[in-house]
Protein backbone atom coordinates (compact mmCIF):
# COMPACT_ATOMS: atom_id res chain seq x y z
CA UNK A 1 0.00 0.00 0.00
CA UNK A 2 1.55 3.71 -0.55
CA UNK A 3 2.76 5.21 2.22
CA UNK A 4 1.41 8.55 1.35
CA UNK A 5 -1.79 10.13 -0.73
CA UNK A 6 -0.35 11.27 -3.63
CA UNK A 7 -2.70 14.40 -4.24
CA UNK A 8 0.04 16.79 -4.62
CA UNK A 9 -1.03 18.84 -1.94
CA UNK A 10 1.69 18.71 0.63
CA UNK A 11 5.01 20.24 -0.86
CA UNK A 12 7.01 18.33 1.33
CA UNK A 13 8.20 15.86 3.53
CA UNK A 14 6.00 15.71 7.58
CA UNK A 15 8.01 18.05 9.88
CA UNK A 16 9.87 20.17 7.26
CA UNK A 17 9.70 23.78 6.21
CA UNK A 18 9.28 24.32 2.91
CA UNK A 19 12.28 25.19 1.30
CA UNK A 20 13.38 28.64 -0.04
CA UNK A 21 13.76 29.85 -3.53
CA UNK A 22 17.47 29.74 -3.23
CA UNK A 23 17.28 26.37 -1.69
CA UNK A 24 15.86 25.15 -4.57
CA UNK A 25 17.50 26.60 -6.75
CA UNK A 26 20.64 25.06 -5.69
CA UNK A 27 19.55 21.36 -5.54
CA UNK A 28 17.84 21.49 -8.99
CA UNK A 29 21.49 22.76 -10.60
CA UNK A 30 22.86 20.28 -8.58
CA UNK A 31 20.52 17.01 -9.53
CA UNK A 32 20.40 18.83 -12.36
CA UNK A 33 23.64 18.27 -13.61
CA UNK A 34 24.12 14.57 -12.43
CA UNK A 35 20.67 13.47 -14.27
CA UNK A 36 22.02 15.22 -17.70
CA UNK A 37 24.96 13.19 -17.54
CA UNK A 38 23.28 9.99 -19.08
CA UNK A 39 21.55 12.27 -21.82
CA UNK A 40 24.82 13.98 -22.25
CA UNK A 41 26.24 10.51 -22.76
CA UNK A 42 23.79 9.75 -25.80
CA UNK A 43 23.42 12.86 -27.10
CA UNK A 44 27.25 14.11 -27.56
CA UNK A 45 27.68 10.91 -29.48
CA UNK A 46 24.82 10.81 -31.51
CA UNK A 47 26.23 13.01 -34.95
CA UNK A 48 28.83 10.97 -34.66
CA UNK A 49 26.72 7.73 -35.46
CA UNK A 50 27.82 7.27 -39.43
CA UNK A 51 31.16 8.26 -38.89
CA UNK A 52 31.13 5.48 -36.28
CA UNK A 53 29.57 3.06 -38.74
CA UNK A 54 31.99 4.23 -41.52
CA UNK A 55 35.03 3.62 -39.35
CA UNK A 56 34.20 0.47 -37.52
CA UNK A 57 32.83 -1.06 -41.05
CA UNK A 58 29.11 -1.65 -39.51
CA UNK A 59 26.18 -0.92 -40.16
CA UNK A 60 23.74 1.32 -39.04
CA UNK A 61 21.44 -0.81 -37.37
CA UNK A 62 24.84 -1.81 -35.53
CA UNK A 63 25.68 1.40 -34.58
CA UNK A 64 22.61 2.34 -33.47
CA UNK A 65 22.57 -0.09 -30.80
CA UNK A 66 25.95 1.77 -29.39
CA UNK A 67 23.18 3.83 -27.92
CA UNK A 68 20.05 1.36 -27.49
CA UNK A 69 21.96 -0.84 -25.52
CA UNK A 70 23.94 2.22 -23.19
CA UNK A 71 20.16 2.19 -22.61
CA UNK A 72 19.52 -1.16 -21.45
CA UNK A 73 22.50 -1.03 -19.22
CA UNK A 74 20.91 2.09 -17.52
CA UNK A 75 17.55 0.03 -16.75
CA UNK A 76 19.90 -2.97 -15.08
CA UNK A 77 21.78 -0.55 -13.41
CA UNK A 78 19.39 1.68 -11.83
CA UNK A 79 17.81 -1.67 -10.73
CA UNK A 80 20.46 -2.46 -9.12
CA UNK A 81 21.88 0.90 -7.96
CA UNK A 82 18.80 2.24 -6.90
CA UNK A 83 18.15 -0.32 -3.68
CA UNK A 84 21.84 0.55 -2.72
CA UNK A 85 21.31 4.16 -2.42
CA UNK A 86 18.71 3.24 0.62
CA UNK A 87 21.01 0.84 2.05
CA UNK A 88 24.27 3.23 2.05
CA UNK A 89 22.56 6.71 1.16
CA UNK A 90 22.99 8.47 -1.75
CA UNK A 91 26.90 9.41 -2.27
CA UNK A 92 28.58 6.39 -2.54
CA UNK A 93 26.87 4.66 -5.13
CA UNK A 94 27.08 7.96 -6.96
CA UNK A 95 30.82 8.34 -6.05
CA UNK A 96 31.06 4.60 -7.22
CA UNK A 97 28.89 4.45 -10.32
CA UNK A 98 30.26 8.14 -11.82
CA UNK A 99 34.11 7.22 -11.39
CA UNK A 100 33.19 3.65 -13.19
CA UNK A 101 31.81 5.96 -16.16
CA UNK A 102 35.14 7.82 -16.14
CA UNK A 103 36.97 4.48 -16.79
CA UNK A 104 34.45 2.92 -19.11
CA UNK A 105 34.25 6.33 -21.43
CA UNK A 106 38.36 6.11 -21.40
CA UNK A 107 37.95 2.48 -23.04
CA UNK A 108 35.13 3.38 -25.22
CA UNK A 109 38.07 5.79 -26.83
CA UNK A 110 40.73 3.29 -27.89
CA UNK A 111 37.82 0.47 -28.64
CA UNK A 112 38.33 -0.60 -32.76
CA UNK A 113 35.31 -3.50 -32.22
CA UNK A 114 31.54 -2.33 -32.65
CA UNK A 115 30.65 -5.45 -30.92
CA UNK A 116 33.26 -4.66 -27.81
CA UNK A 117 31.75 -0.82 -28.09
CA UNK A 118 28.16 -2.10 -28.07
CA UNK A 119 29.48 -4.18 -24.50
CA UNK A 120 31.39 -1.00 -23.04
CA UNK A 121 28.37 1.32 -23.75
CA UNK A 122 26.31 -1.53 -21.54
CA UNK A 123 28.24 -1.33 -19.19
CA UNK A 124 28.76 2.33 -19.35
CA UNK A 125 25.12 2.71 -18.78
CA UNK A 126 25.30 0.40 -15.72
CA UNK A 127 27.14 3.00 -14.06
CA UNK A 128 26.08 6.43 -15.04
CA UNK A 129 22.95 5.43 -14.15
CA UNK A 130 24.35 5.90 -10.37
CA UNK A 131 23.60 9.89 -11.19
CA UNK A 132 19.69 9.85 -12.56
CA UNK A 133 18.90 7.50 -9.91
CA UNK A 134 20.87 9.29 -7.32
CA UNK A 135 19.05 12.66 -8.60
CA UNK A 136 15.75 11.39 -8.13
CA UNK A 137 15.93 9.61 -4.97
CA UNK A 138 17.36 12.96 -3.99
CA UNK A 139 14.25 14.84 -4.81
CA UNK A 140 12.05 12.32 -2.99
CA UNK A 141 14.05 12.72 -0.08
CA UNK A 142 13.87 17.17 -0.39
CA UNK A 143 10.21 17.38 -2.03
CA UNK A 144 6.85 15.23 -2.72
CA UNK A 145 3.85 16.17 -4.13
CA UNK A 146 3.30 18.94 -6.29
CA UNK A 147 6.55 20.32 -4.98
CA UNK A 148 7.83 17.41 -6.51
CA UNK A 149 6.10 17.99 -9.71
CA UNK A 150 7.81 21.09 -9.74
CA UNK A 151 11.32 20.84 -9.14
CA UNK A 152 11.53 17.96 -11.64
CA UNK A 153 10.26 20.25 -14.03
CA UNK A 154 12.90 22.79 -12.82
CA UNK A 155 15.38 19.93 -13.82
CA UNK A 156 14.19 19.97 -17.04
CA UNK A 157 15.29 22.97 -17.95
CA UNK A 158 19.02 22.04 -17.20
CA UNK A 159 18.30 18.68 -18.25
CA UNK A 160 17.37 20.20 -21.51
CA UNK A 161 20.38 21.88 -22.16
CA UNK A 162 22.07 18.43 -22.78
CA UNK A 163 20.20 17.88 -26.37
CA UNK A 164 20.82 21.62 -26.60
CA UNK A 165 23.98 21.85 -26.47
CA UNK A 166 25.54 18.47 -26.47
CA UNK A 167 25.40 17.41 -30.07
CA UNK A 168 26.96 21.24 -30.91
CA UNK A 169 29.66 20.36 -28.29
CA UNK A 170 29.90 16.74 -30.07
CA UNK A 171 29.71 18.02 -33.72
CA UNK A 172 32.72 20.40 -32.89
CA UNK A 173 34.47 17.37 -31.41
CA UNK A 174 34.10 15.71 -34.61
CA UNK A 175 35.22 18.46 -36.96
CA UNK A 176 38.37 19.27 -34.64
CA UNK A 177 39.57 15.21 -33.92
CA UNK A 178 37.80 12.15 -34.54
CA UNK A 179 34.43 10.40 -32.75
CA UNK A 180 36.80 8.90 -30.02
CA UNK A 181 37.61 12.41 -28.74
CA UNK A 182 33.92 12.65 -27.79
CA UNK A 183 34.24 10.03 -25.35
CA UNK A 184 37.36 11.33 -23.96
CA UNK A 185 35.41 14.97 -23.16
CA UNK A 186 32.73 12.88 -21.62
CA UNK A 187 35.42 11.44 -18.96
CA UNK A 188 36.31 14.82 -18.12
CA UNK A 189 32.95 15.67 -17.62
CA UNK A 190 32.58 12.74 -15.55
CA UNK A 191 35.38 13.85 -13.20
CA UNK A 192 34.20 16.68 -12.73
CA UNK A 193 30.74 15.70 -11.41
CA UNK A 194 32.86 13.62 -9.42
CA UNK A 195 34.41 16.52 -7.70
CA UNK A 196 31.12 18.23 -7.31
CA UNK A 197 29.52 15.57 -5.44
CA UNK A 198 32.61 15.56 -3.09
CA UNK A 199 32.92 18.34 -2.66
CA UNK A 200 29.45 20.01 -1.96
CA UNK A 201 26.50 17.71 -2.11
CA UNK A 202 25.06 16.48 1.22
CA UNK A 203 24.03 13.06 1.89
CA UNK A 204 20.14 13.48 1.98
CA UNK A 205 19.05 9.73 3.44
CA UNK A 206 20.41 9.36 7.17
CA UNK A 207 21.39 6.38 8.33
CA UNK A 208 18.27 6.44 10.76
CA UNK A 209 15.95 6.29 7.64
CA UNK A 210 18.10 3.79 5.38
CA UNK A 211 16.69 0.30 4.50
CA UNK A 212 18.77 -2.90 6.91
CA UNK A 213 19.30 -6.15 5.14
CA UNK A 214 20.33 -8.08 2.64
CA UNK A 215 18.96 -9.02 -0.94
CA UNK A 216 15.70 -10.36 0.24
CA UNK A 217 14.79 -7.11 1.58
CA UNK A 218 15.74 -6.03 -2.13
CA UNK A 219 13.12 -8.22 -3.64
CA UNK A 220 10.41 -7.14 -1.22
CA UNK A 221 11.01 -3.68 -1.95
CA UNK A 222 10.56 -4.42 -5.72
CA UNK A 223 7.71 -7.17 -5.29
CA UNK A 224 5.73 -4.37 -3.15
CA UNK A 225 6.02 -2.05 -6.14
CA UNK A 226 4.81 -4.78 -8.25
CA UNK A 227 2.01 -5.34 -6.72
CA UNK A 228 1.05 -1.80 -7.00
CA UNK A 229 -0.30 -1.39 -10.31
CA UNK A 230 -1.24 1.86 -10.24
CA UNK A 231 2.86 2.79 -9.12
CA UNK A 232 3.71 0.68 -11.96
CA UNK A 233 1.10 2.25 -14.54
CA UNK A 234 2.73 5.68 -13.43
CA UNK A 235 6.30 4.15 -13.74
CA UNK A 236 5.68 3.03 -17.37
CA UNK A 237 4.44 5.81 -18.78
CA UNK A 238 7.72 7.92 -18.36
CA UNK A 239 9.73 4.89 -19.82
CA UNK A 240 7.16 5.01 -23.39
CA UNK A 241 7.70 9.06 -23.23
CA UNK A 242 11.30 8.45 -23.67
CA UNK A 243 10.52 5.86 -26.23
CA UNK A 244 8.79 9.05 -28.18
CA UNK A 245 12.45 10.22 -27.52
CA UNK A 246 14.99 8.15 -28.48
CA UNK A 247 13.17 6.66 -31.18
CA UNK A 248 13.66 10.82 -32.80
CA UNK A 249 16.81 10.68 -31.41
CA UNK A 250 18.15 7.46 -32.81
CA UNK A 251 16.75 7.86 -36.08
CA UNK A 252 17.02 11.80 -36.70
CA UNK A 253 20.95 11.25 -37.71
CA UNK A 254 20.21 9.38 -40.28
CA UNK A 255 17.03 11.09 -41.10
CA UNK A 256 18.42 14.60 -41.28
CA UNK A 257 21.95 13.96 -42.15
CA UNK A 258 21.77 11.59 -44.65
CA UNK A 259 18.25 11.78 -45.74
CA UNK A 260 17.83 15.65 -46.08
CA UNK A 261 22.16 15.77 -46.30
CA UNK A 262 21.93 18.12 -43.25
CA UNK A 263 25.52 18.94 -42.34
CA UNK A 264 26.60 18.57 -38.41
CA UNK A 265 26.36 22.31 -37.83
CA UNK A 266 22.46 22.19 -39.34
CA UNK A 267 21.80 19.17 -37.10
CA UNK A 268 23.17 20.19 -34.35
CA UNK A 269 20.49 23.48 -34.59
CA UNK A 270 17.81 21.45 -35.35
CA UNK A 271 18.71 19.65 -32.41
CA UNK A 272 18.71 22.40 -30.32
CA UNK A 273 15.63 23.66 -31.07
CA UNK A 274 13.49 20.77 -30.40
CA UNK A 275 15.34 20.55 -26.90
CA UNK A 276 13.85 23.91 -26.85
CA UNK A 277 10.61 22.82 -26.95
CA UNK A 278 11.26 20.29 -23.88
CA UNK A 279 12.45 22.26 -22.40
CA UNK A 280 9.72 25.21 -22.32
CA UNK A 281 6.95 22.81 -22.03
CA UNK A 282 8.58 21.90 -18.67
CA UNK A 283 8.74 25.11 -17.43
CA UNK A 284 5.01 25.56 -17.78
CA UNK A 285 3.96 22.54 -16.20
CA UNK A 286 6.20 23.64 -13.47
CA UNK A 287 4.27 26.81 -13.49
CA UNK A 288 1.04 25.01 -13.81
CA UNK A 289 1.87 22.17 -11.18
CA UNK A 290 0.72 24.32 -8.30
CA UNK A 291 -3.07 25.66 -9.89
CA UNK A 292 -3.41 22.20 -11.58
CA UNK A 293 -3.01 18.58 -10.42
CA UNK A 294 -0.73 16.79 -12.00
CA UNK A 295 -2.70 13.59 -13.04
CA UNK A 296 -4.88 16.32 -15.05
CA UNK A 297 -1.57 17.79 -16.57
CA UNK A 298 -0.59 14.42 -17.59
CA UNK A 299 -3.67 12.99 -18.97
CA UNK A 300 -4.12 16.21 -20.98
CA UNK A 301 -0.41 16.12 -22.34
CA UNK A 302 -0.74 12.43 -23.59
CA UNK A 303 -3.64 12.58 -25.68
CA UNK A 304 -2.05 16.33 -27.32
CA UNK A 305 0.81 14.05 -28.07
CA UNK A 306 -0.39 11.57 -29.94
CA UNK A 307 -2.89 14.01 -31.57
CA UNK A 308 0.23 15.49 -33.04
CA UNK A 309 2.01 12.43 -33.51
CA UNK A 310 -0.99 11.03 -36.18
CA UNK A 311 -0.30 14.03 -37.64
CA UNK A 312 3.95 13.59 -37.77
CA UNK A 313 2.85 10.31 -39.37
CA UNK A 314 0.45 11.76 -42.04
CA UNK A 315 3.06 14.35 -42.83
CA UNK A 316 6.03 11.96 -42.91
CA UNK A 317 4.08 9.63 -45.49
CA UNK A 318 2.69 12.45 -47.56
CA UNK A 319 5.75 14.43 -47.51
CA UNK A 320 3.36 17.32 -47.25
CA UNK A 321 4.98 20.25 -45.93
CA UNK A 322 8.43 19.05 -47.05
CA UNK A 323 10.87 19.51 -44.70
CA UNK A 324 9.61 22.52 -43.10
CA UNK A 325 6.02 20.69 -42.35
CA UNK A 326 8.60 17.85 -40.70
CA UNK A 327 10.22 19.81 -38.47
CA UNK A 328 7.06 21.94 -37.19
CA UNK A 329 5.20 18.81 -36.29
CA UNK A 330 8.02 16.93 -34.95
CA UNK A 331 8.47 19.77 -32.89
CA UNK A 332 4.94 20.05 -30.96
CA UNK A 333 5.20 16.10 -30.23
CA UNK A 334 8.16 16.74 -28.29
CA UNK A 335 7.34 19.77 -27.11
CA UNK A 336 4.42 17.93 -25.64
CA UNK A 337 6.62 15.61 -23.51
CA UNK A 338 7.84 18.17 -21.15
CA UNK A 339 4.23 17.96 -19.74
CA UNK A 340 4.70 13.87 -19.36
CA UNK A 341 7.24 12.31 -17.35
CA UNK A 342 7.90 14.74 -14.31
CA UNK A 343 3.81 14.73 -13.19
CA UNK A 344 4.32 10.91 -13.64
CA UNK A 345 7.15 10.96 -11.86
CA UNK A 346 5.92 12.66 -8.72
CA UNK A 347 2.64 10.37 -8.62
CA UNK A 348 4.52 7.46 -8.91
CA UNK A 349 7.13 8.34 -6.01
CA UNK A 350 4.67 10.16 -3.66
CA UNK A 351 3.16 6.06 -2.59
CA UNK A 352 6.52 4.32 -1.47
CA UNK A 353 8.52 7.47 0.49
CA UNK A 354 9.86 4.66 3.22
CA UNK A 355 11.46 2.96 -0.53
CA UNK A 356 12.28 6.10 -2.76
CA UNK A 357 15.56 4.88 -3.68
CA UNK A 358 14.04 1.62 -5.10
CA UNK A 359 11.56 3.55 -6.21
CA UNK A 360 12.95 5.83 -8.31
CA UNK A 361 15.14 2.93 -9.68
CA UNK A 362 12.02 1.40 -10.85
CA UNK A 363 10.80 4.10 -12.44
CA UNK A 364 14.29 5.26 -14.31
CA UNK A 365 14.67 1.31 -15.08
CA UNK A 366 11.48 0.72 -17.11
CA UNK A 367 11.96 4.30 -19.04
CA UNK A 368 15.76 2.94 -19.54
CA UNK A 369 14.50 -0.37 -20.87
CA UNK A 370 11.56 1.15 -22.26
CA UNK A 371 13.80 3.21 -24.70
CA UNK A 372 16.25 0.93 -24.96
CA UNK A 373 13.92 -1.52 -26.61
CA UNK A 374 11.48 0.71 -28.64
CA UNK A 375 14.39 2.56 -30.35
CA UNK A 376 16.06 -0.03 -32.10
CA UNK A 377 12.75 -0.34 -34.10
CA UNK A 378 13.73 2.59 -35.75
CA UNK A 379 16.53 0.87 -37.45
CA UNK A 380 14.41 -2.44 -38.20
CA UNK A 381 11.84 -0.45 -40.26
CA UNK A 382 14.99 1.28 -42.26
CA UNK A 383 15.44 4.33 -39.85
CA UNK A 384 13.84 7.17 -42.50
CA UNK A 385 11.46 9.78 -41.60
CA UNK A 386 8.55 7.11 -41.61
CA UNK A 387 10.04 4.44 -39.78
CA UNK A 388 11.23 7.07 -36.89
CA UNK A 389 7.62 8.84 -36.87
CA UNK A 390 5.17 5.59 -37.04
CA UNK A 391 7.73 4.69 -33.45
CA UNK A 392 7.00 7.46 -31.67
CA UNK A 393 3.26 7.25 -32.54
CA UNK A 394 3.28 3.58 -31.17
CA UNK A 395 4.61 4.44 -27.89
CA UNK A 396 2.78 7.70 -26.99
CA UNK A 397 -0.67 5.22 -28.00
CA UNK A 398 0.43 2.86 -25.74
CA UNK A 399 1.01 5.30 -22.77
CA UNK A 400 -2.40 6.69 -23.50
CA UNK A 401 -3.95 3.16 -23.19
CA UNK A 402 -1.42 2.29 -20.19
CA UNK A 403 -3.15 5.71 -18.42
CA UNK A 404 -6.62 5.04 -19.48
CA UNK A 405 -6.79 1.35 -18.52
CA UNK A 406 -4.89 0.91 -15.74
CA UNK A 407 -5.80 4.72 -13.73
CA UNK A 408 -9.10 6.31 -13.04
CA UNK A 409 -6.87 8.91 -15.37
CA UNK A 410 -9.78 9.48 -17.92
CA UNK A 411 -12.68 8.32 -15.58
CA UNK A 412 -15.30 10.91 -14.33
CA UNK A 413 -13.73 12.62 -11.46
CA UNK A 414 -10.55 10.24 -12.34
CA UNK A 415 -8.60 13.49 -11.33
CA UNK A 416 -9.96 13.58 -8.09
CA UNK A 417 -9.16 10.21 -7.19
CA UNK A 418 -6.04 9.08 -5.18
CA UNK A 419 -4.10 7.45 -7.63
């Protein structure tokens, strides 16, 4: 059973002031930055996709899994990550899992196997994951509720400057050195984080309030949030909204650069200016969070999306519009999910408090996994502009129908109704 209503009415944890602007502000630059580092991890590397393919004599489909299965890794490794961070608090497995990446991203560089690169980005997914799921169990421990709802947006907005910014930062790598630089920048990034977390985060989960035993209290953490279907309804929609994602951003290298002979420069912008959309759509459900509950927000955002996702279809098979018609649709679907996973998110964490490390490992698992297995379809069905769009229709539907069937979501007074 959840250990607290998840209305979205209390801001924050029993016994606790509500915390000040500035407060805030710190902690979401702070999780900020350690939950970009996965999407910084994709999304530097992503123009350099056919060079990688070109050099490593592979194909596409081959190289596309670099990133798929960095993916997958993230899903096992926030699994496994996630119940450790309520066992030993939050730091170490961070400290652990973000020096790991340092190593990993060093081999990744000298690698001339796609098949040993496909293992090393598993594995370097494994680890990173350390910083989302340290990040989120972070802001369970700070914030529930709508307050919840609202810093996670907050995060989105330096979350978002990852697909803003990284594949510039990437493409410039490219043009300057080769694609193994890029993995040699994200080290130093890596270390870096490392020194911030030394350095100046505090350990938010006290020993007094961290989970005892061994791996069987492990598996009843994850069999209780099994057994709660409406946790798990909330957990999967997040984990399809990325599949929306990385099915565009496995398949928009190929689409743009080879299909509409983009150059890096051009990609990188358009790039940057559908991260722009993310990332203002998150900023007004953060505004909105507070006037609005969340499971309205979210059941609202969903159906918008794949509104405009029949529509990225119709345009991507008609071709009417050309490129320009493309880009403008492609645009409001993602736009769209900036409204998705963080009111999800918060729903989802505000029932299992006493487990938010688990919790949040669940949730960043599935939407790892999630991604990691929708976005390889993109490559299957010949990654052009059809094969990328009829993907991202398919998993918006199926969060819609996950929301509808399994939460009093679109019931009369579904908003109203502890979920």
């Amino acid at each position: 059973m959840p250990t607290e209503a998840p209305s979205g009415v209390s801001s924050t944890m029993p016994g606790r002031r509500a915390p000040s602007s500035r407060s805030a502000l710190k902690w979401v630059i702070m999780l900020g930055a350690l939950a970009c580092l996965p999407a910084l991890t994709v999304d530097m590397y992503l123009p350099a996709l056919p060079q990688v393919a070109s050099d490593l004599g592979t194909s596409d489909t081959l190289a596309q899994l670099t990133v798929s299965c960095m993916l997958v890794g993230g899903a096992l490794g926030q699994l496994v990550i996630g119940p450790l961070t309520d066992r030993f608090g939050r730091r170490l497995p961070l400290m652990i899992g973000i020096g790991m990446h340092v190593l990993v991203s060093l081999a990744c560089a000298i690698v001339d196997d796609i098949h040993l690169l496909i293992g090393l980005r598993l594995v370097q997914g494994f680890f990173n994951s350390a910083a989302s799921v340290a990040a989120m169990a972070t802001v369970r421990d700070r914030f529930v509720g709508a307050e919840a709802a609202r810093i996670l947006s907050r995060l989105m907005l330096v979350i978002g400057v990852a697909p803003m910014l990284a594949p510039s930062l990437g493409s410039i790598v490219l043009e300057a050195f080769a694609w193994r630089w890029i993995f040699v920048v994200l080290a130093l990034i890596g270390a870096t984080l490392a020194v911030i977390v030394f350095f100046v985060m505090p350990e938010t989960n006290p020993v007094a309030r961290r989970t005892t035993g061994g791996a069987s209290s492990v598996l009843r953490g994850y069999r209780t949030l099994l057994r709660d279907k409406h946790f798990m309804a909330l957990a999967l929609i997040p984990g399809l909204g990325m599949g929306v994602v990385m099915s565009y951003v496995v398949g928009s290298p190929f689409v743009f650069q080879q299909g509409y002979g983009l150059s890096h420069g051009q990609f990188s912008l358009l790039f940057a200016i559908n991260g722009l959309g993310l990332v203002l759509s998150a900023q007004v459900n953060a505004s909105l969070v507070r006037r609005v509950a969340p499971i309205r927000l979210l059941r609202t955002a969903i159906v918008a999306q794949v509104v405009m996702s029949v529509v990225l279809v119709v345009v991507a098979v008609t071709q009417v519009g050309g490129l320009i018609g493309l880009l403008v649709a492609l645009w409001l679907v993602l736009a769209f999910q900036g409204l998705i996973p963080a009111n999800a998110s918060a729903l989802a964490l505000s029932r299992h408090g006493e487990i938010a490390g688990t919790s949040a490992a669940m949730i960043g698992a599935v939407q790892s996994l999630l991604a990691g297995l929708v976005s390889p379809i993109v490559g299957l069905l010949g990654s052009d502009t059809v094969a990328m769009s009829v993907v991202m229709l398919g998993s918006g539907l199926t969060a819609f129908i996950v929301l509808a069937a399994a939460t009093p979501a679109y019931r009369k007074g579904g908003w109203h109704t502890p979920i």
